[in-house]
Protein backbone atom coordinates (compact mmCIF):
# COMPACT_ATOMS: atom_id res chain seq x y z
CA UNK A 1 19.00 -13.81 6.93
CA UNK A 2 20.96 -10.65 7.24
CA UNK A 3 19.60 -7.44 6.54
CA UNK A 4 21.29 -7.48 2.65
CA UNK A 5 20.18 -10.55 1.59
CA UNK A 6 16.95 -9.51 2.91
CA UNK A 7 17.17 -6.52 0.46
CA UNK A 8 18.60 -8.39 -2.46
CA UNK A 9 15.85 -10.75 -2.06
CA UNK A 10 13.03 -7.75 -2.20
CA UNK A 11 14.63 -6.65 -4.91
CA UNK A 12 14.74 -9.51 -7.26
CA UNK A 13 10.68 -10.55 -5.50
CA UNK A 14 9.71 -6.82 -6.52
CA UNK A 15 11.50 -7.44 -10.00
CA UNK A 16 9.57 -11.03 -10.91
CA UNK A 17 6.42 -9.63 -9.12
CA UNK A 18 4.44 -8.19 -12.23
CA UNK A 19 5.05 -11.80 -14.09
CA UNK A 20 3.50 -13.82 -11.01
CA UNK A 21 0.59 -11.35 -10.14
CA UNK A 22 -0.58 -11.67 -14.20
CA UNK A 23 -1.73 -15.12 -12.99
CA UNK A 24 -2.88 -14.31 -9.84
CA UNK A 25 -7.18 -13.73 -8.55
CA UNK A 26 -7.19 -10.30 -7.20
CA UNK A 27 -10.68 -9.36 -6.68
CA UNK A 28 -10.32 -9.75 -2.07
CA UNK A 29 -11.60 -13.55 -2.15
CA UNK A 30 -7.64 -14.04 -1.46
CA UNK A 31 -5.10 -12.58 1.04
CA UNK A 32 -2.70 -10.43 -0.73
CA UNK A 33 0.39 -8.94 -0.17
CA UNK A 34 1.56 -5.90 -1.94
CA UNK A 35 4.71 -4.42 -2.25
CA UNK A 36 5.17 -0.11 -2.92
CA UNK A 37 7.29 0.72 -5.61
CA UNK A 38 7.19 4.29 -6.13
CA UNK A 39 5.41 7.81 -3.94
CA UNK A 40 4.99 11.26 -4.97
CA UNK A 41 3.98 13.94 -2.82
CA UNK A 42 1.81 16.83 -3.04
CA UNK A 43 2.04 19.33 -0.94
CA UNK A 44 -0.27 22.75 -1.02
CA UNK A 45 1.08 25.34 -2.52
CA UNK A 46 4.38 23.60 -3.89
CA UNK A 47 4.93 21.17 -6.83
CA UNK A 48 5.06 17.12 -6.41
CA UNK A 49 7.88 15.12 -5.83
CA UNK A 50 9.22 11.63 -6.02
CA UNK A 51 10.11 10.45 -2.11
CA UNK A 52 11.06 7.35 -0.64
CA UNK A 53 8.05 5.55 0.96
CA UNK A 54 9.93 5.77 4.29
CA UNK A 55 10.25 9.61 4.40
CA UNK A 56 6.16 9.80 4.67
CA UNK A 57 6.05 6.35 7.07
CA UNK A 58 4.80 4.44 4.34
CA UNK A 59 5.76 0.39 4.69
CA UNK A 60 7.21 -1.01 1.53
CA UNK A 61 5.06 -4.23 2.43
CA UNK A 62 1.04 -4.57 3.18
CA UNK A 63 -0.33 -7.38 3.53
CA UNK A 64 -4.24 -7.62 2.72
CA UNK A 65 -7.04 -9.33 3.72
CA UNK A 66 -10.21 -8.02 2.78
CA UNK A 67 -12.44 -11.26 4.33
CA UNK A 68 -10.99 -10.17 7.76
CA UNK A 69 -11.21 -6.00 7.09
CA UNK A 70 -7.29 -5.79 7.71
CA UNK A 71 -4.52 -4.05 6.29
CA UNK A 72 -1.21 -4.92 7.92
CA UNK A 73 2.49 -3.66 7.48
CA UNK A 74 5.68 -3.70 9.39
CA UNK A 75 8.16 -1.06 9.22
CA UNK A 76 12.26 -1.49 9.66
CA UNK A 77 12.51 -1.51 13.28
CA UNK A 78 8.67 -0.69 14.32
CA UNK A 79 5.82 -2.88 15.60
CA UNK A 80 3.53 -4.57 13.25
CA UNK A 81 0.73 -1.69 12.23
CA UNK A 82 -2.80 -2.43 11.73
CA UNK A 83 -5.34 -0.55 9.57
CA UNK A 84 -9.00 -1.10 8.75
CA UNK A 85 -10.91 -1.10 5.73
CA UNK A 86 -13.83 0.54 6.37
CA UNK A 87 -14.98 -0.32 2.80
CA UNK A 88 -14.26 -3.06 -0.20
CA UNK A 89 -15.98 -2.78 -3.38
CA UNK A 90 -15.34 -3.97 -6.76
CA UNK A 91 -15.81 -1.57 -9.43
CA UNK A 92 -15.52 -1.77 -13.08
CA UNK A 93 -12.60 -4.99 -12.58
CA UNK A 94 -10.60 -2.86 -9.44
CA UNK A 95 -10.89 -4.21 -5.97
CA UNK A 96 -11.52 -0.53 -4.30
CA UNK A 97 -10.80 -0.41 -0.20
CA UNK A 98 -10.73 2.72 1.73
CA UNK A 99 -10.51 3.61 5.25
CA UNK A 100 -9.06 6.66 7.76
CA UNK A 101 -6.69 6.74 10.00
CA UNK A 102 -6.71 8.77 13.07
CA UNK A 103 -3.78 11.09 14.34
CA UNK A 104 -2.42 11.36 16.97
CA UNK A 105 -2.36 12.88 20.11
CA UNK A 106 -1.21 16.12 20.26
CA UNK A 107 -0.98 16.30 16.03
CA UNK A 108 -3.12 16.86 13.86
CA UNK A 109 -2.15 14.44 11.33
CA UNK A 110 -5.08 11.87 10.45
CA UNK A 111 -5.64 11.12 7.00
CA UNK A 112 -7.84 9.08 4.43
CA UNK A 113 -6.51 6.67 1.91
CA UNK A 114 -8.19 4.22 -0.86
CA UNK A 115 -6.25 1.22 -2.57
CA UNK A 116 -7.32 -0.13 -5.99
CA UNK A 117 -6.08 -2.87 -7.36
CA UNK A 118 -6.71 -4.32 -10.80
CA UNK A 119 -8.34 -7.65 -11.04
CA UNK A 120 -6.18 -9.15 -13.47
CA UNK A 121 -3.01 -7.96 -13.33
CA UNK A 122 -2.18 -7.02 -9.17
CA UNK A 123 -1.37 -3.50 -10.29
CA UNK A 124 -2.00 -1.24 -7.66
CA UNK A 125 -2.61 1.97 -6.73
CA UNK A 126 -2.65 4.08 -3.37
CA UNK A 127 -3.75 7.62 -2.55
CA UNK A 128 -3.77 9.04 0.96
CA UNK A 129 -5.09 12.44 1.58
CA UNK A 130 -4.71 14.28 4.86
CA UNK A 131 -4.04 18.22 6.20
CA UNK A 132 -3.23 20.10 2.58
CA UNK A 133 -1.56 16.96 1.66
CA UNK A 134 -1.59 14.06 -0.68
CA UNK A 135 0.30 10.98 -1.85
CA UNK A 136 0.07 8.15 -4.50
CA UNK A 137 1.93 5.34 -4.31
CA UNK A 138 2.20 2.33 -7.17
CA UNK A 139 3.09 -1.11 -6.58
CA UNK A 140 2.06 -4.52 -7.67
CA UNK A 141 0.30 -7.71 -5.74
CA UNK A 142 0.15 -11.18 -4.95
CA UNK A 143 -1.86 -13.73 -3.81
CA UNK A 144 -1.13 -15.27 -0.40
């Protein structure tokens, strides 16, 4: 498939999305796979902004599995990257994960992050905090 059907494709999959996860089970006894829809940054001292998921390194695809812990995403062109959660918890009909990622070598750029999703719709919601920095993303799920 080349690279505009592949786009066409997450387009029209992103646009029918919201109709399939109404019927979906989201509370982690399922893999999921969620797609990002919109980010805004925050930055310290400066108002927020609307910015494309790729300008912070933010995949437009995870794929969840909360029985295994994982959060997994592949960027255009990268390797496959793997996250933890360090937590999963449901909470008033959200599936809330969280975990941390480390930075790296010689930057200081780790950061922490927490996904909820709502039980019965797929709606989701990310926030990722980090050096005088935040983001919050919104997409929608679906079971695997």
């Amino acid at each position: 498939m080349n690279r505009r059907a592949a786009i066409i494709l997450l387009l029209c999959w992103t646009s029918f999305a919201p109709t399939l996860a109404a019927a979906g089970d989201f509370d982690g006894s399922q893999p999921l796979l969620c797609t990002v829809a919109e980010v805004t940054e925050c930055l310290a001292g400066e108002k927020c902004k609307e910015v494309a998921a790729e300008a912070i390194n933010l995949p437009r695809l995870l794929w969840i599995d909360v029985a295994k812990k994982t959060i997994q995403s592949k960027t255009a062109g990268h390797e496959t990257r793997k996250s933890q959660i360090d937590q999963a918890k449901n909470v008033d009909g959200k599936l809330m994960l969280q975990g941390a990622e480390q930075g790296g070598d010689d930057i200081r750029d780790g950061f922490g992050w927490t996904i909820a999703i709502m039980e019965d719709t797929g709606q989701m919601v990310l926030t990722a905090s980090g050096d005088l920095v935040g983001d919050v993303a919104f997409g929608v799920c679906t079971t695997q």
